[in-house]
N, C-alpha and C. Protein backbone atom coordinates (compact mmCIF):
# COMPACT_ATOMS: atom_id res chain seq x y z
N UNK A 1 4.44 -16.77 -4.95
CA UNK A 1 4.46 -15.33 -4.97
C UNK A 1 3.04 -14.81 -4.76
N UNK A 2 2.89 -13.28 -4.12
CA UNK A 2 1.50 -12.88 -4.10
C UNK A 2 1.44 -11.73 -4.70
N UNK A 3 0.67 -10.90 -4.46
CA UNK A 3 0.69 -9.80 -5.24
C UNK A 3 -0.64 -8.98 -4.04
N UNK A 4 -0.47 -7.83 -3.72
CA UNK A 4 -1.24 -7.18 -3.00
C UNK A 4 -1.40 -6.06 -4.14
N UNK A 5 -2.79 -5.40 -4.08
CA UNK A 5 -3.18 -4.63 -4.70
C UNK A 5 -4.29 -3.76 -3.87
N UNK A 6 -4.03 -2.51 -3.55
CA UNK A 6 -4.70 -1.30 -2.60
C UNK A 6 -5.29 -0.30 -3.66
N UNK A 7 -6.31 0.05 -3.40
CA UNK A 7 -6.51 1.44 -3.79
C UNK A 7 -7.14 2.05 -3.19
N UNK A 8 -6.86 3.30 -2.99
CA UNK A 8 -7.53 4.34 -2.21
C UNK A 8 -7.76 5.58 -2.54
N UNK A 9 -8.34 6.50 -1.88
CA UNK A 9 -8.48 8.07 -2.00
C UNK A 9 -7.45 8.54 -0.79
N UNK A 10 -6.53 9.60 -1.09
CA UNK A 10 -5.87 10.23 -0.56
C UNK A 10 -6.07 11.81 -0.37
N UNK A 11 -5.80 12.07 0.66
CA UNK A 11 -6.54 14.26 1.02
C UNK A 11 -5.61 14.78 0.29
N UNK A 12 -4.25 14.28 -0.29
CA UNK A 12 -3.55 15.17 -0.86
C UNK A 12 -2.17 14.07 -1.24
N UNK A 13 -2.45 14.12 -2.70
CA UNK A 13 -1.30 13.04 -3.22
C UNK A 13 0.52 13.09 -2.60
N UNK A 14 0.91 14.90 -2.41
CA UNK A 14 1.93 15.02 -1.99
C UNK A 14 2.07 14.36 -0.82
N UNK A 15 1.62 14.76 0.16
CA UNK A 15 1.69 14.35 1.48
C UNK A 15 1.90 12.60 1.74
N UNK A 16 0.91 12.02 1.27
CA UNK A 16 0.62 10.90 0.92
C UNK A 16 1.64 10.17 0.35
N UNK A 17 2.84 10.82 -0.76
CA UNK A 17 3.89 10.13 -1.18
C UNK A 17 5.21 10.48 0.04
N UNK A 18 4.81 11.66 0.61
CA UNK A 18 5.84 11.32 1.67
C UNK A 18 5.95 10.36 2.70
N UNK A 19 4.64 10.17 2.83
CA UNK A 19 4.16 9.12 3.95
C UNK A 19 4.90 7.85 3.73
N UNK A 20 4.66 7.40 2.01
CA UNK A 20 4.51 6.18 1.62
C UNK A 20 6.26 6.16 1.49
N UNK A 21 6.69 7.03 0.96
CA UNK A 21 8.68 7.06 0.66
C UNK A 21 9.25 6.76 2.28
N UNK A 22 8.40 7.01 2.96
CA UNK A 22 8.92 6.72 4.53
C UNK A 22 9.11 5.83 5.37
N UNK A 23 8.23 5.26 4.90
CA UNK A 23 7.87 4.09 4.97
C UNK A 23 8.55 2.55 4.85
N UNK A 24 9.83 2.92 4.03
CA UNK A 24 10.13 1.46 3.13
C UNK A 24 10.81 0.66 4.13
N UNK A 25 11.59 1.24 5.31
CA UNK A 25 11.66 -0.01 6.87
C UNK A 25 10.62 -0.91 6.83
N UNK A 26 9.43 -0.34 6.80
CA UNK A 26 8.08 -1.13 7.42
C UNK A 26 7.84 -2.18 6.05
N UNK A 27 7.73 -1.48 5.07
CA UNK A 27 7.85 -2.54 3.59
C UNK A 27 8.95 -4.21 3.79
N UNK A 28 10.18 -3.40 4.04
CA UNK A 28 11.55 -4.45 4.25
C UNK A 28 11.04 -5.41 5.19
N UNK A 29 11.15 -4.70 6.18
CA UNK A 29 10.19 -5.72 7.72
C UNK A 29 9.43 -6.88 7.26
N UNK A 30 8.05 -6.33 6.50
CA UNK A 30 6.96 -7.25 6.00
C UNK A 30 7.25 -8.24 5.16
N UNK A 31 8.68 -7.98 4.44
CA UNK A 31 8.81 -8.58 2.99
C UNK A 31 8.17 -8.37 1.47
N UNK A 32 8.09 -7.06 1.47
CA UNK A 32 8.12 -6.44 0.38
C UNK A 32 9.13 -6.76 -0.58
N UNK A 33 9.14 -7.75 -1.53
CA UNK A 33 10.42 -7.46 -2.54
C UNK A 33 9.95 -6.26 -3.57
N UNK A 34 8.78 -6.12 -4.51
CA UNK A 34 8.84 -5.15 -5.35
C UNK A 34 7.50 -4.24 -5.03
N UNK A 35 7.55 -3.11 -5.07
CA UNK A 35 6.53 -1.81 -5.10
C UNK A 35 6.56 -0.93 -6.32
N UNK A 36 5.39 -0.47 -6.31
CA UNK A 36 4.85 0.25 -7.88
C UNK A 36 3.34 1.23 -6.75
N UNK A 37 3.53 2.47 -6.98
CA UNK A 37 2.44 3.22 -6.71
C UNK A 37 1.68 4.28 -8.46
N UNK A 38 0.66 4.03 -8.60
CA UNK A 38 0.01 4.93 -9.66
C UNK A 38 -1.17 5.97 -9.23
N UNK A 39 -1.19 6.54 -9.88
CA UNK A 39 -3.04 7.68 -9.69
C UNK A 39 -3.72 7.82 -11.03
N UNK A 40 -4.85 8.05 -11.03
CA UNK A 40 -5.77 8.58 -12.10
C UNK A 40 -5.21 9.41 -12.49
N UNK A 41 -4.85 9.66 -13.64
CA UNK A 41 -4.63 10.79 -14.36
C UNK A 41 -5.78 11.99 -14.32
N UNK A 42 -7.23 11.59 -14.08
CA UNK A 42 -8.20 12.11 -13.72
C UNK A 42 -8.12 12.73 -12.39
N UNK A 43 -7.77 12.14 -11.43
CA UNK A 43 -8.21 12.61 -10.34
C UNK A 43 -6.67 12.02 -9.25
N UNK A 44 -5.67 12.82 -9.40
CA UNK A 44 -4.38 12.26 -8.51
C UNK A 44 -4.81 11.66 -6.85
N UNK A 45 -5.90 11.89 -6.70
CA UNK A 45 -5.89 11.56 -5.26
C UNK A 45 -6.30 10.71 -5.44
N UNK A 46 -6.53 9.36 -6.28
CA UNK A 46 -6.79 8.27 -6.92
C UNK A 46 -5.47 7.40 -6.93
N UNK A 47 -5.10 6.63 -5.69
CA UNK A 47 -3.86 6.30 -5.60
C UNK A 47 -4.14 4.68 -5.81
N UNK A 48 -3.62 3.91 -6.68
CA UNK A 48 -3.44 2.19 -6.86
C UNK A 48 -1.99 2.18 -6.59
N UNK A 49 -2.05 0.62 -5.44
CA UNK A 49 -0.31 0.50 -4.88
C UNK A 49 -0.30 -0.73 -5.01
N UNK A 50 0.53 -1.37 -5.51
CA UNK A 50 1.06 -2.66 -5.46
C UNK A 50 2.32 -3.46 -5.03
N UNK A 51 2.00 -4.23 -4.33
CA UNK A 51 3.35 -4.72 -3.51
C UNK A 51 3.21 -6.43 -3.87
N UNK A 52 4.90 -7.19 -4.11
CA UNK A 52 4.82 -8.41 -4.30
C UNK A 52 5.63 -8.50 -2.95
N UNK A 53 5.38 -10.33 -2.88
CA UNK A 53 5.80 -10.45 -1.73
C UNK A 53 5.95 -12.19 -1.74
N UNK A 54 6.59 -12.86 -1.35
CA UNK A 54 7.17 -14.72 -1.42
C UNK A 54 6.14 -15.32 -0.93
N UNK A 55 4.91 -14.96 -0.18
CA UNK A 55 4.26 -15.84 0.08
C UNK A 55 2.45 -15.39 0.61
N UNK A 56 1.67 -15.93 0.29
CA UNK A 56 0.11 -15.13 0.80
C UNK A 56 0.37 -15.21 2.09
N UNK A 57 1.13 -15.56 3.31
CA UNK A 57 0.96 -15.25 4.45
C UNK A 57 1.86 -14.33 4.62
N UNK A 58 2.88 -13.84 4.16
CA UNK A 58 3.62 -12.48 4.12
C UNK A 58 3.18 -11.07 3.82
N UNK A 59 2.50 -11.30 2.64
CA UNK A 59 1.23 -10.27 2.05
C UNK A 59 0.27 -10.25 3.51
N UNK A 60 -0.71 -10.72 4.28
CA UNK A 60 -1.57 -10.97 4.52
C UNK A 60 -1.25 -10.15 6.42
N UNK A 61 -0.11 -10.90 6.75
CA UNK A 61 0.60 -10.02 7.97
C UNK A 61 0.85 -8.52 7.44
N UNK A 62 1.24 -8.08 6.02
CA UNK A 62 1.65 -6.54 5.61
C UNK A 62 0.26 -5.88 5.62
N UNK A 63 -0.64 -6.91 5.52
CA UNK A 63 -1.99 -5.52 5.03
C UNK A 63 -2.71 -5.53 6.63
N UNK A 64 -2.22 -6.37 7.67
CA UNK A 64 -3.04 -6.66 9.00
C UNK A 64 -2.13 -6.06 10.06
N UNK A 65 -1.02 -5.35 9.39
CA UNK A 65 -0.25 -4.81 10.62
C UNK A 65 -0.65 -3.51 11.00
N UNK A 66 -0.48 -3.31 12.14
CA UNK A 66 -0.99 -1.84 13.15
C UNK A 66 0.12 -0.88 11.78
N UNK A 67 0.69 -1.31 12.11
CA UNK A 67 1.94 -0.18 11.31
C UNK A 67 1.66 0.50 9.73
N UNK A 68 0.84 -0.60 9.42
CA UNK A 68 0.37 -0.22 8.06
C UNK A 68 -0.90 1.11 8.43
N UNK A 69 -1.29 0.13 9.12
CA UNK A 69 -2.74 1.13 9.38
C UNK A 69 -2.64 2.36 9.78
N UNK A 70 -1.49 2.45 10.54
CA UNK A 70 -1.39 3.91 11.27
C UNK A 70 -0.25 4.80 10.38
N UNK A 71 0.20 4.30 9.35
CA UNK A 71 0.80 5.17 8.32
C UNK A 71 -0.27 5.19 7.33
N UNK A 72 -1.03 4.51 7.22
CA UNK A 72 -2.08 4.96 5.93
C UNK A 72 -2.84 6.30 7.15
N UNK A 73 -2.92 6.35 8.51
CA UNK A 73 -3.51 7.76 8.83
C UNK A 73 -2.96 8.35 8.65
N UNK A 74 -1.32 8.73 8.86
CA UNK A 74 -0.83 9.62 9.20
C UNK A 74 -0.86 10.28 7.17
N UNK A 75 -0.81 9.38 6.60
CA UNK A 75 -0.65 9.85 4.90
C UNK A 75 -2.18 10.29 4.10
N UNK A 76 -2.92 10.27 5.34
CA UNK A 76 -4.22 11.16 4.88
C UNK A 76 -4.91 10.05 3.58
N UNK A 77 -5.44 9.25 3.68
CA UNK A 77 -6.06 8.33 3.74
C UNK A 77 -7.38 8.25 3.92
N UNK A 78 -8.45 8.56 2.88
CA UNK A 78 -9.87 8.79 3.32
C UNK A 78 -10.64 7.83 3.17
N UNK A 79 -11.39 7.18 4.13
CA UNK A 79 -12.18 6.26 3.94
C UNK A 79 -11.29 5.13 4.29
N UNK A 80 -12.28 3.81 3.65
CA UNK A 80 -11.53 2.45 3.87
C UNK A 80 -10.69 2.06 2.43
N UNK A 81 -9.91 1.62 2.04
CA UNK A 81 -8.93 1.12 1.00
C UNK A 81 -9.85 -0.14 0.62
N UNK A 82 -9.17 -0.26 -0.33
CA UNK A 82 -9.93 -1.28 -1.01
C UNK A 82 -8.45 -2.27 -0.99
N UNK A 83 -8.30 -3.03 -0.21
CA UNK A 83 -7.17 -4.29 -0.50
C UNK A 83 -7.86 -5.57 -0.84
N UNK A 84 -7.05 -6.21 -1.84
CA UNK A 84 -6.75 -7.12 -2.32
C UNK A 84 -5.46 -8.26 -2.36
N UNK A 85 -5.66 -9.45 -1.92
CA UNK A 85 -4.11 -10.35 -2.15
C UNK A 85 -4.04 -11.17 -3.06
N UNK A 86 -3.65 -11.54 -4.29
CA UNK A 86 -3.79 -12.41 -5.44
C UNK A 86 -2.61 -13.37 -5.35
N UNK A 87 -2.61 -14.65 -5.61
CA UNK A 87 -1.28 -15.73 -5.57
C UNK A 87 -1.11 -15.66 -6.86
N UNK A 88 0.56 -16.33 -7.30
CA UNK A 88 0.83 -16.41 -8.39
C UNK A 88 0.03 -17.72 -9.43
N UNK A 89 -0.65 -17.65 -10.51
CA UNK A 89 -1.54 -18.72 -10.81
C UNK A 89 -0.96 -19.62 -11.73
């Protein structure tokens, strides 16, 4: 099992959860079995996302696909994300 872990700044948390609810074809595709999105209670545009997934090369194609990349633009997405892939230990 892996575990991907993102965080980013978002221009506007709403928008940003529509993006991401839209999304879940492209999740299924990659092999997403479970998702969890949070924010700072401080600062909502403070978005941490986590996705598991059966294997580090499943994770690793989800965070390197065009598709990802170009829905993190379209969901207003500032800057670079901070990703991470962790195996089960």
């Amino acid at each position: 099992m892996a575990l991907t872990v993102v965080r980013h700044t978002v221009s506007d948390y709403s928008a940003w959860r529509e993006v991401y609810d839209s999304v879940k074809p492209l999740q299924t595709k990659y092999g997403v079995l479970e998702e969890s999105a949070y924010q700072d209670p401080g600062n909502p545009n403070d978005v941490l996302v986590l996705h598991r997934f059966a294997s580090v090369a499943k994770a690793e194609a989800f965070v390197n696909s065009p598709e990802l990349r170009e829905s993190m633009g379209r969901a207003g997405v500032v800057g670079h994300p901070r990703i991470e892939i962790f195996e089960d230990a």
